[in-house]
C-alpha atoms as a PDB file:
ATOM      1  CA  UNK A   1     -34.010 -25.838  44.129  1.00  0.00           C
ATOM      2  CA  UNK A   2     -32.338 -22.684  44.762  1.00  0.00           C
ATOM      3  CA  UNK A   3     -31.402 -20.555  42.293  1.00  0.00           C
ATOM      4  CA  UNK A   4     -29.108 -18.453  44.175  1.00  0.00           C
ATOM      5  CA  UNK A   5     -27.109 -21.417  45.163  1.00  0.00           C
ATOM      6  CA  UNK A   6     -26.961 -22.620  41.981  1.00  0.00           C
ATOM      7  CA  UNK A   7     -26.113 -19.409  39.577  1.00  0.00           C
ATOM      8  CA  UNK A   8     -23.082 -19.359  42.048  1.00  0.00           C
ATOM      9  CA  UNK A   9     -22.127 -22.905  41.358  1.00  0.00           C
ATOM     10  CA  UNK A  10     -22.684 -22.053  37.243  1.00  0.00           C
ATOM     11  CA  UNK A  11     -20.574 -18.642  37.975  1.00  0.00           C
ATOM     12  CA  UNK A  12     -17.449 -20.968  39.887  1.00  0.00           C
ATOM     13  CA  UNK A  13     -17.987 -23.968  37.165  1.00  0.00           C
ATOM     14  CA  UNK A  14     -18.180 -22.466  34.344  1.00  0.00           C
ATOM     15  CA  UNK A  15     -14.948 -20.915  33.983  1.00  0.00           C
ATOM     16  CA  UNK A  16     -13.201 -24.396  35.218  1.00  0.00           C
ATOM     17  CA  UNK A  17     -10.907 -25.596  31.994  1.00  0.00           C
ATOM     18  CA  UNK A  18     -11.697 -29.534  32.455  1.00  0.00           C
ATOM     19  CA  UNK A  19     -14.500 -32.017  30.810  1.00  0.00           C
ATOM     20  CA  UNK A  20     -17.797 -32.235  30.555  1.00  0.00           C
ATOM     21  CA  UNK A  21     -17.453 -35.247  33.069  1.00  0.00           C
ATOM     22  CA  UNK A  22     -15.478 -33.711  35.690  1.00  0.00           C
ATOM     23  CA  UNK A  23     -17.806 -30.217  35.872  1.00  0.00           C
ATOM     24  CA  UNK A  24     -20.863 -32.588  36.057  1.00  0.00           C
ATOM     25  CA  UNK A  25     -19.079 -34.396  39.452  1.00  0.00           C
ATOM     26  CA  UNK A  26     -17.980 -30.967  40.962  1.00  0.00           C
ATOM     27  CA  UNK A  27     -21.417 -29.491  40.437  1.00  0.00           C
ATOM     28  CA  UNK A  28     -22.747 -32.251  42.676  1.00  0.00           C
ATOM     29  CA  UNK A  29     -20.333 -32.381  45.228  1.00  0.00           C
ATOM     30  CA  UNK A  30     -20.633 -28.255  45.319  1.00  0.00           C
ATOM     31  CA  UNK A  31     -24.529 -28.271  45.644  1.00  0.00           C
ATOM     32  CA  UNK A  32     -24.284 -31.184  48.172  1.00  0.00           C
ATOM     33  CA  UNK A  33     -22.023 -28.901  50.563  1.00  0.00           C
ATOM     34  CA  UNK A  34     -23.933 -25.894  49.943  1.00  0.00           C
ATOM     35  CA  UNK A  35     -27.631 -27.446  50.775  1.00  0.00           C
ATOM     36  CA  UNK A  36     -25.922 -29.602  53.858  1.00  0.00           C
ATOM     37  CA  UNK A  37     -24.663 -25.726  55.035  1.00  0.00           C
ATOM     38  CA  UNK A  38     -28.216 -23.871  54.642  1.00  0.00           C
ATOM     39  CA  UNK A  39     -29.847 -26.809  56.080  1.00  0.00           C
ATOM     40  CA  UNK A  40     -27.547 -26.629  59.115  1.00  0.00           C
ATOM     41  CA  UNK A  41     -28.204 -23.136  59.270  1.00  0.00           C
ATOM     42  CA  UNK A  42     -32.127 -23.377  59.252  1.00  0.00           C
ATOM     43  CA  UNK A  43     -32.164 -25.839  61.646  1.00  0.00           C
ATOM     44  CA  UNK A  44     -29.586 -23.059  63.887  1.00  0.00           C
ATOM     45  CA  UNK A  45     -32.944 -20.578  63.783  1.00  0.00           C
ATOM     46  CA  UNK A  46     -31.659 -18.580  60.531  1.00  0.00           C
ATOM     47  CA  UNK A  47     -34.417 -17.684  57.723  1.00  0.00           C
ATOM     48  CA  UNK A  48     -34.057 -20.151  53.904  1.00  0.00           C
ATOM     49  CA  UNK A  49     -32.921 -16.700  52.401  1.00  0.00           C
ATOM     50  CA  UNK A  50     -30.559 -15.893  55.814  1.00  0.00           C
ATOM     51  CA  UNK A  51     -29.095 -19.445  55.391  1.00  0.00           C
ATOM     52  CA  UNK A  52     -28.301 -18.968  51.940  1.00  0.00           C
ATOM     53  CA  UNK A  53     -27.101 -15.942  52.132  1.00  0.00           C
ATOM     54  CA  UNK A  54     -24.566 -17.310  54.908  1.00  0.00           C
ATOM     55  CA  UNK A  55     -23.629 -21.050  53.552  1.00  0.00           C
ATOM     56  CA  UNK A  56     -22.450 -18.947  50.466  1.00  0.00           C
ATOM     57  CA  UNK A  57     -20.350 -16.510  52.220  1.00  0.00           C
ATOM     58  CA  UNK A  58     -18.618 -19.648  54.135  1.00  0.00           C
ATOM     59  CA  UNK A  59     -18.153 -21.451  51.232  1.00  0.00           C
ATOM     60  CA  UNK A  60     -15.945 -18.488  49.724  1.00  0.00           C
ATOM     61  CA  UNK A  61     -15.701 -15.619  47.117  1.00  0.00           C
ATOM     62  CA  UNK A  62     -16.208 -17.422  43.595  1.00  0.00           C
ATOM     63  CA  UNK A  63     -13.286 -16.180  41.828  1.00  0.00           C
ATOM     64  CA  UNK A  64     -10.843 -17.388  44.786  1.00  0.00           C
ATOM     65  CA  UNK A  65     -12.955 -20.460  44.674  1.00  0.00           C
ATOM     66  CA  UNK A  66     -13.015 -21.024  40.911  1.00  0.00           C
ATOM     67  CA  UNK A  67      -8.624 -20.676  41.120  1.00  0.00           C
ATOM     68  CA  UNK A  68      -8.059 -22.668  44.087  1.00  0.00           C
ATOM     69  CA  UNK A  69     -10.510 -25.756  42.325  1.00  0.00           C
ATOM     70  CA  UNK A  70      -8.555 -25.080  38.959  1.00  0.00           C
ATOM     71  CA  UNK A  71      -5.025 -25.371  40.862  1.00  0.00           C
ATOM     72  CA  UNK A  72      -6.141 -28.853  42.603  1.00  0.00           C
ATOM     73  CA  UNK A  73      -7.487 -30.103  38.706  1.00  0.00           C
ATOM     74  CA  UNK A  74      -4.415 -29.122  37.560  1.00  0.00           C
ATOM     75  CA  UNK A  75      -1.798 -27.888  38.904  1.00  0.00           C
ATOM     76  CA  UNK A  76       0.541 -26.576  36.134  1.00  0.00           C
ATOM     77  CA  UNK A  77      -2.747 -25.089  33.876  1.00  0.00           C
ATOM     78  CA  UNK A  78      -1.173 -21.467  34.154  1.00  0.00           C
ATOM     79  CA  UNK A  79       2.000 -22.395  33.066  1.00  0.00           C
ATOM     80  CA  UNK A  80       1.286 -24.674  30.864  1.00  0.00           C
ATOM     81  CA  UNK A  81      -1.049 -22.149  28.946  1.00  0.00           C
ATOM     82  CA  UNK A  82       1.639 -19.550  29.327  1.00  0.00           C
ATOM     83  CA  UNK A  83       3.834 -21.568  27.233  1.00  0.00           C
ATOM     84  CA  UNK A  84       1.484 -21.950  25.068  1.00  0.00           C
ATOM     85  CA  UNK A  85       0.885 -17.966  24.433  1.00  0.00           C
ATOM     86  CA  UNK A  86       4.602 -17.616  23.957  1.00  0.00           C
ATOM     87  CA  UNK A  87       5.177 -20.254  21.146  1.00  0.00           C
ATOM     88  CA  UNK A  88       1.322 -18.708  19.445  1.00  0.00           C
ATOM     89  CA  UNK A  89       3.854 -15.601  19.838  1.00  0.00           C
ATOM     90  CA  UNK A  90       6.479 -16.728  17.801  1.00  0.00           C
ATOM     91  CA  UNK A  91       4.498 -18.120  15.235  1.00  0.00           C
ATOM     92  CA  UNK A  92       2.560 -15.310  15.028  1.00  0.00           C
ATOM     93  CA  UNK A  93       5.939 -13.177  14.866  1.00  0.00           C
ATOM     94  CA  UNK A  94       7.092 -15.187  12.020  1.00  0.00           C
ATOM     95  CA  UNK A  95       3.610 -15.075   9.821  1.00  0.00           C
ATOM     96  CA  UNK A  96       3.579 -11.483   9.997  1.00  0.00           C
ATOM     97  CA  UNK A  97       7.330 -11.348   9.662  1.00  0.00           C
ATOM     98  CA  UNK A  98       7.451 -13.863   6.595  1.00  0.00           C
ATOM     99  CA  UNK A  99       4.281 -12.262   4.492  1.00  0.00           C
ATOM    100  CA  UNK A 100       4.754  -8.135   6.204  1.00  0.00           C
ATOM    101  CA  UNK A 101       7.837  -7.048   7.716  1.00  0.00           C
ATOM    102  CA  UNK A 102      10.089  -8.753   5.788  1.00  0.00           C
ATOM    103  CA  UNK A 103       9.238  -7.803   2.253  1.00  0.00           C
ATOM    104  CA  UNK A 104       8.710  -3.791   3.723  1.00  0.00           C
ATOM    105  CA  UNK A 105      12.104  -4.393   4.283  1.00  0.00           C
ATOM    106  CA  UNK A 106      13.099  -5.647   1.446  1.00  0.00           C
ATOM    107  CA  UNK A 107      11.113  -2.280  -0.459  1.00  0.00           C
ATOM    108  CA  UNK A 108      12.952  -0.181   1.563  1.00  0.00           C
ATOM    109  CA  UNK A 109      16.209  -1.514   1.013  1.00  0.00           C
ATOM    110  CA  UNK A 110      15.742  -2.205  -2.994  1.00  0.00           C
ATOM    111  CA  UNK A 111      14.132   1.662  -3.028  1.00  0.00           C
ATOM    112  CA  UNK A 112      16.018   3.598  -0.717  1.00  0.00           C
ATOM    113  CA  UNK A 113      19.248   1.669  -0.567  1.00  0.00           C
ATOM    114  CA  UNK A 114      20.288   0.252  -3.802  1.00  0.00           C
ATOM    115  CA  UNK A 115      17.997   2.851  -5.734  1.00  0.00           C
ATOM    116  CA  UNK A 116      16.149   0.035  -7.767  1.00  0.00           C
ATOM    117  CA  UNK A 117      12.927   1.122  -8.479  1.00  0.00           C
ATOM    118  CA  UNK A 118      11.491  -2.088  -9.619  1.00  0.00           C
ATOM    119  CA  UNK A 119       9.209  -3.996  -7.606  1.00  0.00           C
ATOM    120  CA  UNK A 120       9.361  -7.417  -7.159  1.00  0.00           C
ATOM    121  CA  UNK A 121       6.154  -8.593  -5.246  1.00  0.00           C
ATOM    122  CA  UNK A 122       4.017  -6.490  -8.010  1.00  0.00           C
ATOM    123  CA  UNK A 123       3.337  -5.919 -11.582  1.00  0.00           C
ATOM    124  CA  UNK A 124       3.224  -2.129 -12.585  1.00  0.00           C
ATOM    125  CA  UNK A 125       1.360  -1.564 -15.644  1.00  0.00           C
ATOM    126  CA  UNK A 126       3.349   0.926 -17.810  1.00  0.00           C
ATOM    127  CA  UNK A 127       0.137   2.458 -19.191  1.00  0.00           C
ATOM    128  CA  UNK A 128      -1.388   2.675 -15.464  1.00  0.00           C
ATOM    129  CA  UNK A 129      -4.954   3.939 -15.332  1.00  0.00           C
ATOM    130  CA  UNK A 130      -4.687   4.365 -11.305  1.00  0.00           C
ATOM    131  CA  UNK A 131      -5.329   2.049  -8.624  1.00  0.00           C
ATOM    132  CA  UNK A 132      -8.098   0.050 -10.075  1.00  0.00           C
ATOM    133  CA  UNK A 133      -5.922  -0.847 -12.577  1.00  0.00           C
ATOM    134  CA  UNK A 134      -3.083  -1.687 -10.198  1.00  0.00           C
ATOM    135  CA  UNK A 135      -5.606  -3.649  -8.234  1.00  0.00           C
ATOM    136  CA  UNK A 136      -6.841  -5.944 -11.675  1.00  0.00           C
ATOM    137  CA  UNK A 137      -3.618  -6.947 -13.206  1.00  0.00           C
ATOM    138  CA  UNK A 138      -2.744  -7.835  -9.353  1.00  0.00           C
ATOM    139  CA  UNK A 139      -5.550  -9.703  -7.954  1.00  0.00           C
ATOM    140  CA  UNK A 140      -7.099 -12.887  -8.567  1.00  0.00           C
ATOM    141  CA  UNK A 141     -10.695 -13.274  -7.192  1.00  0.00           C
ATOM    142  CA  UNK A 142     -11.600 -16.732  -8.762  1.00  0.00           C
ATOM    143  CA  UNK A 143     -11.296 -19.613  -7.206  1.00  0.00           C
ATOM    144  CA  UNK A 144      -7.960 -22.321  -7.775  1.00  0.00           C
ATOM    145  CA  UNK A 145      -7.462 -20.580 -10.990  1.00  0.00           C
ATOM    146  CA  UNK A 146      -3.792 -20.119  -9.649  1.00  0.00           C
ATOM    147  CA  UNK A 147      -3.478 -23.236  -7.848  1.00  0.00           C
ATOM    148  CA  UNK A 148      -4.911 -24.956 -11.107  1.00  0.00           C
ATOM    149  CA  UNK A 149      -1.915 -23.365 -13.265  1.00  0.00           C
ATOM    150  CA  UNK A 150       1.057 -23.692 -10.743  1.00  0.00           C
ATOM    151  CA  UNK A 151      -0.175 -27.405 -10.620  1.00  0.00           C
ATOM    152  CA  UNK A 152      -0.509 -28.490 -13.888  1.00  0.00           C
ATOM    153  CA  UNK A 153       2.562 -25.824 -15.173  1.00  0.00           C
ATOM    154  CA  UNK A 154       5.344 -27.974 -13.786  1.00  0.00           C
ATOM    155  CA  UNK A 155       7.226 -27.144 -16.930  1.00  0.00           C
ATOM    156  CA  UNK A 156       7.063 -23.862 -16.212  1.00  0.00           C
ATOM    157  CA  UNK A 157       7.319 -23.476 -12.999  1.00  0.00           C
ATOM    158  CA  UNK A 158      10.606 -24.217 -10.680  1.00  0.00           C
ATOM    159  CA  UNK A 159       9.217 -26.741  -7.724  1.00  0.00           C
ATOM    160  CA  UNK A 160       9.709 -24.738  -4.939  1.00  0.00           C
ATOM    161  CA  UNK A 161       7.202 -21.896  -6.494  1.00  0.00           C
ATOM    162  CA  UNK A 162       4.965 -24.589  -6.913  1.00  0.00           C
ATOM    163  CA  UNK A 163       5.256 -26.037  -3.572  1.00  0.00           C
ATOM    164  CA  UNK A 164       5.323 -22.557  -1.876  1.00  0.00           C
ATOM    165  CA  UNK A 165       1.937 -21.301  -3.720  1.00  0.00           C
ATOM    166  CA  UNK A 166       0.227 -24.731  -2.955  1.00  0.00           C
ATOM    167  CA  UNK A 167       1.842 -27.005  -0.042  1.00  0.00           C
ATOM    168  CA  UNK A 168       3.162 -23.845   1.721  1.00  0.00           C
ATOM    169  CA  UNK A 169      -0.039 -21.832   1.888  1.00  0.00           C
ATOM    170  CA  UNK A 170      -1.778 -24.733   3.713  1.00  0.00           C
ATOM    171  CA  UNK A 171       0.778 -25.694   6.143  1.00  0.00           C
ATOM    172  CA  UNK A 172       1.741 -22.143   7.034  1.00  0.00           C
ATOM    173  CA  UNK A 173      -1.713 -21.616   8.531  1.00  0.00           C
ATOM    174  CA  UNK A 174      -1.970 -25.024  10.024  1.00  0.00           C
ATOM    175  CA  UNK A 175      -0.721 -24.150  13.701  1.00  0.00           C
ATOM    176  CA  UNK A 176      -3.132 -21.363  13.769  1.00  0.00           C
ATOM    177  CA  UNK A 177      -5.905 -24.334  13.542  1.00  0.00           C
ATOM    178  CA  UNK A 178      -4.242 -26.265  17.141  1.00  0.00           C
ATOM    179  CA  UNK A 179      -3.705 -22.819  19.083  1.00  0.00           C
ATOM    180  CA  UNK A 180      -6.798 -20.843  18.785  1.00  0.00           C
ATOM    181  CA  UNK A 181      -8.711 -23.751  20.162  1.00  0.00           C
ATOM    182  CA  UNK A 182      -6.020 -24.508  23.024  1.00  0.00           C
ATOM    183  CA  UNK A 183      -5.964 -20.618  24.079  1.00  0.00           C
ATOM    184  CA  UNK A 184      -9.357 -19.072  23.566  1.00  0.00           C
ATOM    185  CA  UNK A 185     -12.140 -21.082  24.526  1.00  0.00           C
ATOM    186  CA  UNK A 186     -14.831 -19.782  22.189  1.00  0.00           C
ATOM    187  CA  UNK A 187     -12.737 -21.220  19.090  1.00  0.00           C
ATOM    188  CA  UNK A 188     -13.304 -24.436  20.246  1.00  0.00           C
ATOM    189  CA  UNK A 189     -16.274 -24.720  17.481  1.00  0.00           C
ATOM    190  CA  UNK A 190     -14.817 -25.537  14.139  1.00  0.00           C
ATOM    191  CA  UNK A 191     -17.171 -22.753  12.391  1.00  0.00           C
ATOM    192  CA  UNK A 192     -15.343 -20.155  14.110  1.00  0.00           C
ATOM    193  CA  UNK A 193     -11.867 -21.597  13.532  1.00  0.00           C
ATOM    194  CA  UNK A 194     -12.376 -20.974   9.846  1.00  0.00           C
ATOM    195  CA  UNK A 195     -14.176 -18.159   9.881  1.00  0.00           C
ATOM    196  CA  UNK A 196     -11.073 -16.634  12.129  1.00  0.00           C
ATOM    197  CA  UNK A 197      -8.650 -18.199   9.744  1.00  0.00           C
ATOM    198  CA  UNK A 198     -10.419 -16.689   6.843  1.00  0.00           C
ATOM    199  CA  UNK A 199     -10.649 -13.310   7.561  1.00  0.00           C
ATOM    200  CA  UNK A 200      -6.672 -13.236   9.008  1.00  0.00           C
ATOM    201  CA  UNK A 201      -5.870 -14.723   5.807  1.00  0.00           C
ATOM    202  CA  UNK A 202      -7.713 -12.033   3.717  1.00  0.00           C
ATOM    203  CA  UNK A 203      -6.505  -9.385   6.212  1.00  0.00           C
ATOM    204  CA  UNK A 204      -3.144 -10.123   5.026  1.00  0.00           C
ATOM    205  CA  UNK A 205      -3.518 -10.731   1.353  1.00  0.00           C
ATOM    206  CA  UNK A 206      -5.157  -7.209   1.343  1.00  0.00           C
ATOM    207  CA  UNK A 207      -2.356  -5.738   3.345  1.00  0.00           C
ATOM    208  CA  UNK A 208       0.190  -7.074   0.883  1.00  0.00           C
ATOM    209  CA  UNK A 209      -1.715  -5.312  -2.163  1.00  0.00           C
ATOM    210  CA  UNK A 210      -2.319  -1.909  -0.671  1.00  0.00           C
ATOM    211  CA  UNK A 211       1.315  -1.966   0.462  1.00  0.00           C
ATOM    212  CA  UNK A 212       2.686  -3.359  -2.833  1.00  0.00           C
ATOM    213  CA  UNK A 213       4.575  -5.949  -1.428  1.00  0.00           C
ATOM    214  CA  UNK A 214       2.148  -8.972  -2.391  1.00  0.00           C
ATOM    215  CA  UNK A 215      -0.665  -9.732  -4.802  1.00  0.00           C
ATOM    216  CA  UNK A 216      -3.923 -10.269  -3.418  1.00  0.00           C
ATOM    217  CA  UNK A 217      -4.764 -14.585  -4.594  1.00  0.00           C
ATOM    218  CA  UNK A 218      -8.258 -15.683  -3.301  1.00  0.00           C
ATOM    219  CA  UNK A 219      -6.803 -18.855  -4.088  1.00  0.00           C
ATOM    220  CA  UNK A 220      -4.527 -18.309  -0.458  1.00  0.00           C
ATOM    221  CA  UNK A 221      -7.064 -17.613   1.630  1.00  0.00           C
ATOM    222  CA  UNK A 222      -8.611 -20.524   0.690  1.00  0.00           C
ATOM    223  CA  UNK A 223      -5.211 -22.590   0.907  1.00  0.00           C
ATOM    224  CA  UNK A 224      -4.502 -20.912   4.262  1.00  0.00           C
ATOM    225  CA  UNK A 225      -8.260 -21.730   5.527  1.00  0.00           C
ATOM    226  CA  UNK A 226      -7.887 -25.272   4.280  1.00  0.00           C
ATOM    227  CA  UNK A 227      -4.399 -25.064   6.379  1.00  0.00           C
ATOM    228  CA  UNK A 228      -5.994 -24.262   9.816  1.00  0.00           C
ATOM    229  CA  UNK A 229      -9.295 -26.628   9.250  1.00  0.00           C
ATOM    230  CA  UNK A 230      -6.348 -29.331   8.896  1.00  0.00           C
ATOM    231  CA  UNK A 231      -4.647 -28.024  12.210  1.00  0.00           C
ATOM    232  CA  UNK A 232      -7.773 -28.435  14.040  1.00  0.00           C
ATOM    233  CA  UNK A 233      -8.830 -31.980  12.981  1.00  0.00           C
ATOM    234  CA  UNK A 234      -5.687 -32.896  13.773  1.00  0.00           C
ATOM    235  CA  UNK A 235      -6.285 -31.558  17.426  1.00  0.00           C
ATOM    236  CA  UNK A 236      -9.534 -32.985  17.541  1.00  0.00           C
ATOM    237  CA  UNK A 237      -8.576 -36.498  16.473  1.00  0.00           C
ATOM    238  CA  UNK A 238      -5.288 -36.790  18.455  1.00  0.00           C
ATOM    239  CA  UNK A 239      -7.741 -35.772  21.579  1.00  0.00           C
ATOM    240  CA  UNK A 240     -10.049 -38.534  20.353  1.00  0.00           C
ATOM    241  CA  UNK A 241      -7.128 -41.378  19.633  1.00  0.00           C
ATOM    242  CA  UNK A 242      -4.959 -40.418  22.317  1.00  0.00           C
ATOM    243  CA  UNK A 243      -5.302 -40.616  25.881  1.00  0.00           C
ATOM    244  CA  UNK A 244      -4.535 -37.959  27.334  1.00  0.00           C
ATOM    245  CA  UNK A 245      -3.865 -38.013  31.068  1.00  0.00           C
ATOM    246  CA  UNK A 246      -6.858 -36.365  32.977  1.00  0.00           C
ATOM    247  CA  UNK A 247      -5.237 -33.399  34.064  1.00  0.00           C
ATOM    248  CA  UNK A 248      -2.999 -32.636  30.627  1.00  0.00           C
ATOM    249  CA  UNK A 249      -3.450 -28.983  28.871  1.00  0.00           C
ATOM    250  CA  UNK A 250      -4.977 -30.614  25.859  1.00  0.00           C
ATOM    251  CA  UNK A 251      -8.044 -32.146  27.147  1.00  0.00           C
ATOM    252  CA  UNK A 252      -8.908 -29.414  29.650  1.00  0.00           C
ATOM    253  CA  UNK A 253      -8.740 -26.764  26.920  1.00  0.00           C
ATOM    254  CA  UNK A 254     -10.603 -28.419  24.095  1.00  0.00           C
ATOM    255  CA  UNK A 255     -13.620 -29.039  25.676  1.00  0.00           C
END
């Protein structure tokens, strides 16, 4: 076997988006060409190392090779994905917009605008011992104690505070569990699908506290992690249920 001929075919095949199946078949028709080349070579009088060396440079650069063998799998993968990037845009846009921008807006306005000094994303302690105190009275770092309360505090609670704080937290996050494995390959493994999920999640939560515009709830990291695990097994099963044509986005990038 030889190795340069076949680190080129890993190199060409291993940045193909398609199935197992299908990178098993072009392996073999690729090392087939190659070894039919060098052989014609060495019988031409050439060296093994000289016919190598030549049957790869007729068979192409790997890069051009690796586009124009992605282009005949699939045709409209570029565009496809494109689309894809632009709609993980939006949502994206509207996470950040929905839990960041748009309450800083809202603190500006109700500050600088309307002069009201009082905060409505945060409790302010009126005997304040600093930060740390801040920081107690407006995090929660066990576990569906929130989620517990909102829950079973229906009479207490308006329905769409309860559904927000519960329902909402999971199914805001649950896209984020379809595109990372569609776009980046490497988030194809659920383990890093929730760890991703979990530290955006916390990223944000902590944001909202040292901004003031949010309490920091452990409780919605978890509900947001839950949220993206659920967005992933429901990529994961559709690709198992349906059938997908052989060429679609879907079963090219979850692989």
């Amino acid at each position: 076997m030889d190795k340069k001929i076949e680190n080129y075919i890993d190199k060409v095949v291993n940045q193909l988006h398609c199935d197992e199946e299908e990178k098993r078949e072009i392996i073999d028709e690729m090392r087939d060409h190659l070894h039919l080349l060098k052989n014609e070579y060495i019988d031409q009088g050439f060296t093994k190392e000289e016919s190598t060396k030549k049957a790869l440079e007729s068979f192409g650069e790997q890069k051009q090779l690796t586009k124009g063998l992605q282009e005949s799998l699939f045709p409209f993968y570029k565009v496809t994905k494109i689309g894809t990037w632009i709609l993980f845009g939006l949502y994206s846009f509207i996470i950040l917009f929905k839990l960041l921008f748009q309450r800083i807006i809202f603190r500006i306005n109700d500050y600088y605008v309307t002069g009201d000094t009082f905060n409505r994303y945060v409790f302010t302690p009126m005997n304040s011992e600093g930060y740390v105190e801040f920081i107690k009275v407006n995090s929660n770092f066990i576990p569906f104690k929130n989620t517990i309360e909102y829950i079973s505090g229906a009479d207490r609670f308006n329905m769409d505070i309860i559904i927000n704080n519960t329902l909402g937290n999971i199914l805001i996050f649950l896209p984020l569990g379809i595109f990372l494995p569609l776009l980046i390959k490497k988030y194809s493994r659920f383990t890093r699908v929730i760890v991703a999920s979990t530290v955006i999640s916390f990223s944000i939560e902590t944001l909202q506290l040292a901004l003031k515009i949010g309490q920091f709830d452990i409780d919605d990291v978890i509900l947001n992690t839950i949220g993206s695990i659920i967005g992933f097994l429901i990529l994961k099963i559709a690709k198992s249920v349906i059938t997908f044509p052989k060429g679609s986005f879907v079963r090219r990038t979850t692989n």
